[in-house]
Protein backbone atom coordinates (compact mmCIF):
# COMPACT_ATOMS: atom_id res chain seq x y z
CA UNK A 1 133.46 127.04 68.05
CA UNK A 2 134.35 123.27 69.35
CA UNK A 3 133.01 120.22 67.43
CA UNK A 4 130.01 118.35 68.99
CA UNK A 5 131.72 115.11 68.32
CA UNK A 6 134.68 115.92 70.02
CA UNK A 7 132.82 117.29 73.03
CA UNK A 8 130.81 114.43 73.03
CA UNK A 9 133.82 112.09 73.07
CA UNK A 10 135.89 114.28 75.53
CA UNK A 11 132.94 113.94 78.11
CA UNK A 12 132.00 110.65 77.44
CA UNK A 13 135.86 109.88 78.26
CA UNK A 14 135.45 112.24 81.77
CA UNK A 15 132.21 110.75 83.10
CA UNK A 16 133.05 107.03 82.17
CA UNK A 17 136.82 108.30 84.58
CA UNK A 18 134.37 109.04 87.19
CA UNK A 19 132.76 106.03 87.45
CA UNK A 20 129.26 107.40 85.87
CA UNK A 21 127.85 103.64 84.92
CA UNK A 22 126.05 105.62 81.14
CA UNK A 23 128.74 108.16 80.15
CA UNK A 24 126.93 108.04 76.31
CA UNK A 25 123.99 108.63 77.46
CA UNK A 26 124.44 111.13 80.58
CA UNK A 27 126.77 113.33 77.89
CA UNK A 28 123.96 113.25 75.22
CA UNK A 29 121.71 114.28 77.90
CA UNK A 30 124.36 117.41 79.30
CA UNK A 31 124.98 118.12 75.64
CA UNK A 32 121.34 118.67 75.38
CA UNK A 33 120.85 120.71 78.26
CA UNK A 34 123.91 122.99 76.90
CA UNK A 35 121.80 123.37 73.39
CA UNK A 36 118.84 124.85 75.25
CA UNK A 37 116.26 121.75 75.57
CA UNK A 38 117.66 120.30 72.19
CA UNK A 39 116.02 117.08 71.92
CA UNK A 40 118.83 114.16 72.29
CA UNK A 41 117.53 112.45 69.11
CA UNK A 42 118.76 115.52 67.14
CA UNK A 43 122.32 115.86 68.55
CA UNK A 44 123.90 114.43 64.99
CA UNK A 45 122.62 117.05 63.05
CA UNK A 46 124.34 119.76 65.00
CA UNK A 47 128.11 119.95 64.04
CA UNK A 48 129.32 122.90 65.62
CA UNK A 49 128.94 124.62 69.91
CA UNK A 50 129.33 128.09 69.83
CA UNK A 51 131.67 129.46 72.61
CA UNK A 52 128.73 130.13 75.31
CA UNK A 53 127.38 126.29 74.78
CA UNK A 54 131.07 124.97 75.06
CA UNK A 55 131.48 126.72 78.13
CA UNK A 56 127.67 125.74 79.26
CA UNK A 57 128.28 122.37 78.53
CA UNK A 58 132.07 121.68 80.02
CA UNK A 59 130.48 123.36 83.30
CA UNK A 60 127.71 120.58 83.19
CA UNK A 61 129.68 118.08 82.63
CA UNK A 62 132.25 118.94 85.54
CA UNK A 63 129.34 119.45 88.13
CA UNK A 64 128.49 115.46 86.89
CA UNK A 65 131.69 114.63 86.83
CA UNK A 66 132.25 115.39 90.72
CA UNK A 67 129.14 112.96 91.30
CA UNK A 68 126.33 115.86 91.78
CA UNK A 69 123.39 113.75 90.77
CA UNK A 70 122.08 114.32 87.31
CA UNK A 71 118.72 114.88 89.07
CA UNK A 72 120.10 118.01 90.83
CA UNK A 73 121.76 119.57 87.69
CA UNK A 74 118.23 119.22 85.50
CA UNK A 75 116.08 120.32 88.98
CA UNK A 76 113.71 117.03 87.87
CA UNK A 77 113.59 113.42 88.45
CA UNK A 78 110.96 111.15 86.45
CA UNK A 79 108.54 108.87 88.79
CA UNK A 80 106.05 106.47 87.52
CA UNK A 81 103.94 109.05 85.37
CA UNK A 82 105.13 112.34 86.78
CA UNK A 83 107.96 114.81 86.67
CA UNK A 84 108.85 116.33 89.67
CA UNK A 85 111.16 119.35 91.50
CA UNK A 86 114.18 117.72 92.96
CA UNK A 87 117.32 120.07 94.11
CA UNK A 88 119.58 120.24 96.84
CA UNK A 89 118.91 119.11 99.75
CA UNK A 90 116.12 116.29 98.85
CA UNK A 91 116.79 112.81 98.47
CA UNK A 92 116.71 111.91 94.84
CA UNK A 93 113.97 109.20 94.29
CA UNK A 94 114.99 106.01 93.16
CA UNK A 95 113.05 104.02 90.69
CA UNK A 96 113.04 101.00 93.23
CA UNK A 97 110.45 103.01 94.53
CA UNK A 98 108.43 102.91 92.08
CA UNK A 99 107.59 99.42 93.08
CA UNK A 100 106.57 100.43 96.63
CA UNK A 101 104.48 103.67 95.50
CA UNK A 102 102.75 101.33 92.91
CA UNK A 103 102.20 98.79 96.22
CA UNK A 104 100.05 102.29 97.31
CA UNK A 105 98.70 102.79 94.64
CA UNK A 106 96.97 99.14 94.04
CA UNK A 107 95.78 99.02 98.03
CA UNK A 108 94.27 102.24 97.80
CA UNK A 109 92.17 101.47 94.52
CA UNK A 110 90.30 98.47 95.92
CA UNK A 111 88.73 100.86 98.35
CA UNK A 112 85.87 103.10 97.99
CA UNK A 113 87.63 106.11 99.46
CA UNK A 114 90.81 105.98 100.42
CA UNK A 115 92.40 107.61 103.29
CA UNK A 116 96.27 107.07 102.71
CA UNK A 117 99.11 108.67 104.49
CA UNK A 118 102.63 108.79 103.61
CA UNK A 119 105.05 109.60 106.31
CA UNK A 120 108.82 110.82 105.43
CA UNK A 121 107.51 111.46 102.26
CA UNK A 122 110.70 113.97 101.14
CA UNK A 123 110.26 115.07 97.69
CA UNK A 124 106.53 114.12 97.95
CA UNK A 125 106.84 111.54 95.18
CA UNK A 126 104.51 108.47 96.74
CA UNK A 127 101.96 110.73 97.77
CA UNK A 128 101.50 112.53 94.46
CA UNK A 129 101.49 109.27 92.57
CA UNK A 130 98.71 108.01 94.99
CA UNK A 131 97.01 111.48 93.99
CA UNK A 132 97.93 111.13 90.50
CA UNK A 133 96.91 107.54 89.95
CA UNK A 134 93.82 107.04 92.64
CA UNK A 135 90.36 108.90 92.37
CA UNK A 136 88.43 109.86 95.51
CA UNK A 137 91.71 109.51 97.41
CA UNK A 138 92.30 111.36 100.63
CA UNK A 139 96.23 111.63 101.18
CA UNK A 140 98.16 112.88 104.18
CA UNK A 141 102.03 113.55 103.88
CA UNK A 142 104.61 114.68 106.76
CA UNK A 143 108.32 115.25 106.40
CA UNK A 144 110.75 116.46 108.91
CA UNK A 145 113.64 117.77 107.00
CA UNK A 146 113.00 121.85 106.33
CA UNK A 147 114.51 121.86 102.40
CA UNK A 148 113.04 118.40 101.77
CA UNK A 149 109.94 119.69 103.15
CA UNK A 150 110.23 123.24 100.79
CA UNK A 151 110.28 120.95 97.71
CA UNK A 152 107.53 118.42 99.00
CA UNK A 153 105.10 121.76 99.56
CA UNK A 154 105.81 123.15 95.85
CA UNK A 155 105.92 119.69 94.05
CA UNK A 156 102.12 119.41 96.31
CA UNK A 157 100.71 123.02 94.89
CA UNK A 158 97.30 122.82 93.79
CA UNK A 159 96.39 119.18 94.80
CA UNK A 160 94.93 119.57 98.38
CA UNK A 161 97.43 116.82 99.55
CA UNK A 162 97.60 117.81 103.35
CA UNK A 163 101.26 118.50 104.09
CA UNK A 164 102.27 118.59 107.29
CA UNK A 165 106.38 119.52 108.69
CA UNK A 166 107.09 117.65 111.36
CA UNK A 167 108.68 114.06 112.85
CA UNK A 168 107.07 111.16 111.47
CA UNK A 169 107.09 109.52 114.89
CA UNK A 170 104.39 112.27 115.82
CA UNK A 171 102.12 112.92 112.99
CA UNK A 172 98.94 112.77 112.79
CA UNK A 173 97.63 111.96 115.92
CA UNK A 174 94.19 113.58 114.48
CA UNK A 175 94.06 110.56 112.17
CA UNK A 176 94.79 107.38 114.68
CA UNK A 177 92.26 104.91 113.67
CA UNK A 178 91.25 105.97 110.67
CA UNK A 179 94.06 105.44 108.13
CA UNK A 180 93.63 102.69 105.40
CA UNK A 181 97.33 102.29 104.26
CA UNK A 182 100.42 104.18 105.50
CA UNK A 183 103.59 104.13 103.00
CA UNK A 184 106.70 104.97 103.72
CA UNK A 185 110.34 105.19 102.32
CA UNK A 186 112.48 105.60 105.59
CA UNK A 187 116.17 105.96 106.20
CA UNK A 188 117.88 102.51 106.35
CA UNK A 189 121.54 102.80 105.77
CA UNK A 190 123.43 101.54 109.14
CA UNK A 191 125.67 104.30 110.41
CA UNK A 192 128.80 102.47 109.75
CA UNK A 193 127.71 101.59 105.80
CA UNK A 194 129.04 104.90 104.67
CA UNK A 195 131.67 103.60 102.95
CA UNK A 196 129.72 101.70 100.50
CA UNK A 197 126.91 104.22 99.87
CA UNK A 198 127.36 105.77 96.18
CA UNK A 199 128.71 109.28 96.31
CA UNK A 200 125.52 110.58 94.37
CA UNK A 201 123.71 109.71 97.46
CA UNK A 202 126.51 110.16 100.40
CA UNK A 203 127.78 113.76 99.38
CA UNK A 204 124.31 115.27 97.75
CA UNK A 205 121.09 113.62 99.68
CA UNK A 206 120.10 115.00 102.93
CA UNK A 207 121.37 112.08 105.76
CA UNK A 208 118.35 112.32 107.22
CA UNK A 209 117.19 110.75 104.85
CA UNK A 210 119.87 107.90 104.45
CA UNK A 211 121.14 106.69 107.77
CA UNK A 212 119.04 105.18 110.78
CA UNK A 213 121.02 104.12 113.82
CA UNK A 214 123.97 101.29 113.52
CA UNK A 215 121.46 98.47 111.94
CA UNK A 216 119.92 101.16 109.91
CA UNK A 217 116.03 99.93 111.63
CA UNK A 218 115.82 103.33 114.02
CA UNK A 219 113.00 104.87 111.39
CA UNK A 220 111.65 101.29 110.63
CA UNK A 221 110.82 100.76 114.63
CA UNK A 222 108.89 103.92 114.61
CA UNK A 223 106.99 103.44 111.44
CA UNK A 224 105.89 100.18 113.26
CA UNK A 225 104.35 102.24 116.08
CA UNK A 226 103.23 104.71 114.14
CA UNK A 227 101.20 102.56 111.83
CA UNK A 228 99.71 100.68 114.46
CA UNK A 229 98.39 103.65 115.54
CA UNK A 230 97.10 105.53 112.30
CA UNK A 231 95.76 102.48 110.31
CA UNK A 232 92.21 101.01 110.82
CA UNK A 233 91.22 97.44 111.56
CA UNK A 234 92.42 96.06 108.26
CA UNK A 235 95.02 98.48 107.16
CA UNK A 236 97.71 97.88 105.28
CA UNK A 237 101.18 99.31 105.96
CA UNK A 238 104.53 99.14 103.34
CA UNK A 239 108.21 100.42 103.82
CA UNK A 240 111.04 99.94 101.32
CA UNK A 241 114.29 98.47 103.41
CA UNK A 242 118.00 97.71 102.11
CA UNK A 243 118.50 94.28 100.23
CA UNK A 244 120.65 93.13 103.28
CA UNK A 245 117.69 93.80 105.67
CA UNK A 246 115.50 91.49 104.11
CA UNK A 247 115.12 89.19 107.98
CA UNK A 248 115.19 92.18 109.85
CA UNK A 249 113.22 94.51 108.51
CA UNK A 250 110.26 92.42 108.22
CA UNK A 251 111.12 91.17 111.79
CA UNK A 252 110.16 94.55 113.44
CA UNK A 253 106.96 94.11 112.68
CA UNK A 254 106.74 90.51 113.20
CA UNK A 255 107.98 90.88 116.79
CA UNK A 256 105.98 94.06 117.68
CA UNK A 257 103.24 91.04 117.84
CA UNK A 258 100.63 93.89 116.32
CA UNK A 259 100.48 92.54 112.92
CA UNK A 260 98.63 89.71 111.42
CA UNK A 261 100.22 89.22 107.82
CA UNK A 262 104.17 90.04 107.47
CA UNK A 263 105.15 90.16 103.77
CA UNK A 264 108.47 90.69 101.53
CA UNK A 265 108.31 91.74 98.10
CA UNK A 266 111.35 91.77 95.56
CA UNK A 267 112.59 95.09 94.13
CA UNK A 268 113.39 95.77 90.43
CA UNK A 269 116.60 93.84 90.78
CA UNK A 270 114.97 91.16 92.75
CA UNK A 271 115.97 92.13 96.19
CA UNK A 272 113.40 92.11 99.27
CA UNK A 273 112.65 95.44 100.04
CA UNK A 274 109.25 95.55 101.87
């Protein structure tokens, strides 16, 4: 038997070594996981692991403690209203994303029936909000990556979102014309910025999925084509970019001479990101 409280300080004192920003409340949230589901709330009534949840719960804490994203140990990452299968080999949603899934969301309301696709869609979590949060709502979804893709088609069971595997760049040549907003969340990390990505994202997300080209704009560039094609005469089109690509980003599409209105939005932490 090992005391809660001293687990509890032992891996607050690990996680907070490896640079985890919320050791309290990541270790509450392992210690949970070790006690079956217990709900975090309750952790001060239980005094005592037994041998089997020590061992459960030192494992835990060592697979956070080597940076594997939280996300990946529990198999689920929160978005907007839903919960959704995350693992492996998928990029781990961020909630800055939320911002550009709710963009989505509010386009695709004002219409009467939406046709909305979202291209590198990965985990599918900006298409299944759309779903989720839009009625009469016709969405279209591609990804590239073959895991990413896996997790996209059972996160997508049972909704009738049309999945497609394939390159972005390509899709949905069926649909040119006829699109009313196309979201995306492409890779934008330059090649040489992989020194200062975090190590959740740099050692555990797929790198298709992080890096485009040495200014990080390779995806962005083809998202500008492909949009032009897809959408309809007054489509809409929104990408999330890094905070340092707040000019150039923006200035793909400007200079593609294609697009009428070119506009930047701030991010949860008020950085431009679309």
């Amino acid at each position: 038997m090992a005391l809660r409280r001293e687990l509890r300080a032992e891996g607050i004192r690990r996680l907070a070594a490896a640079g985890i920003e919320v050791p309290a409340s990541e270790c509450d949230l392992l210690l949970s996981m070790a006690l079956g589901g217990v709900d975090s709330a309750q952790l001060v009534l239980i005094h005592e692991l037994d041998e089997e949840q020590t061992e459960c719960f030192r494992g835990l804490l060592a697979r956070r403690e080597n940076r594997e994203p939280y996300q990946h140990i529990t198999g689920q990452a929160w978005f907007r209203y839903l919960v959704v299968g995350v693992g492996p080999g998928v990029f781990v949603p961020r909630p800055e994303t939320e911002l550009l899934a709710g963009w989505a969301v509010e386009q695709a309301e004002q219409l009467e029936d939406p046709v909305v696709v979202d291209l590198c869609t990965g985990s599918g979590v900006i298409a299944l909000s759309v779903f989720d949060e839009v009625p009469n709502v016709r969405i279209h979804a591609v990804e590239l990556d073959e895991t990413a893709y896996g997790y996209a088609r059972r996160n997508m069971t049972g909704t009738g979102i049309d999945l497609r595997h394939g390159d972005m760049a390509t899709a949905f040549d069926d649909l040119a014309g006829q699109v009313d907003v196309v979201v995306c969340n492409p890779p934008y990390i330059p090649l040489d910025a992989w020194e200062s990505v975090a190590p959740e994202a740099r050692d555990h997300d797929p790198h298709l999925a992080l890096f485009s080209g040495d200014d990080g704009l390779d995806a962005m560039r083809v998202l500008e084509r492909r949009a032009a094609l897809l959408l309809k005469p007054g489509g809409v089109v929104g990408a999330e970019h890094a905070d340092a690509q707040g000019e150039s980003a923006p200035a793909v599409f400007r200079d593609s001479g294609r697009w009428t209105e070119v506009v930047d939005h701030r991010d949860l932490d008020g950085r431009q990101v679309s």
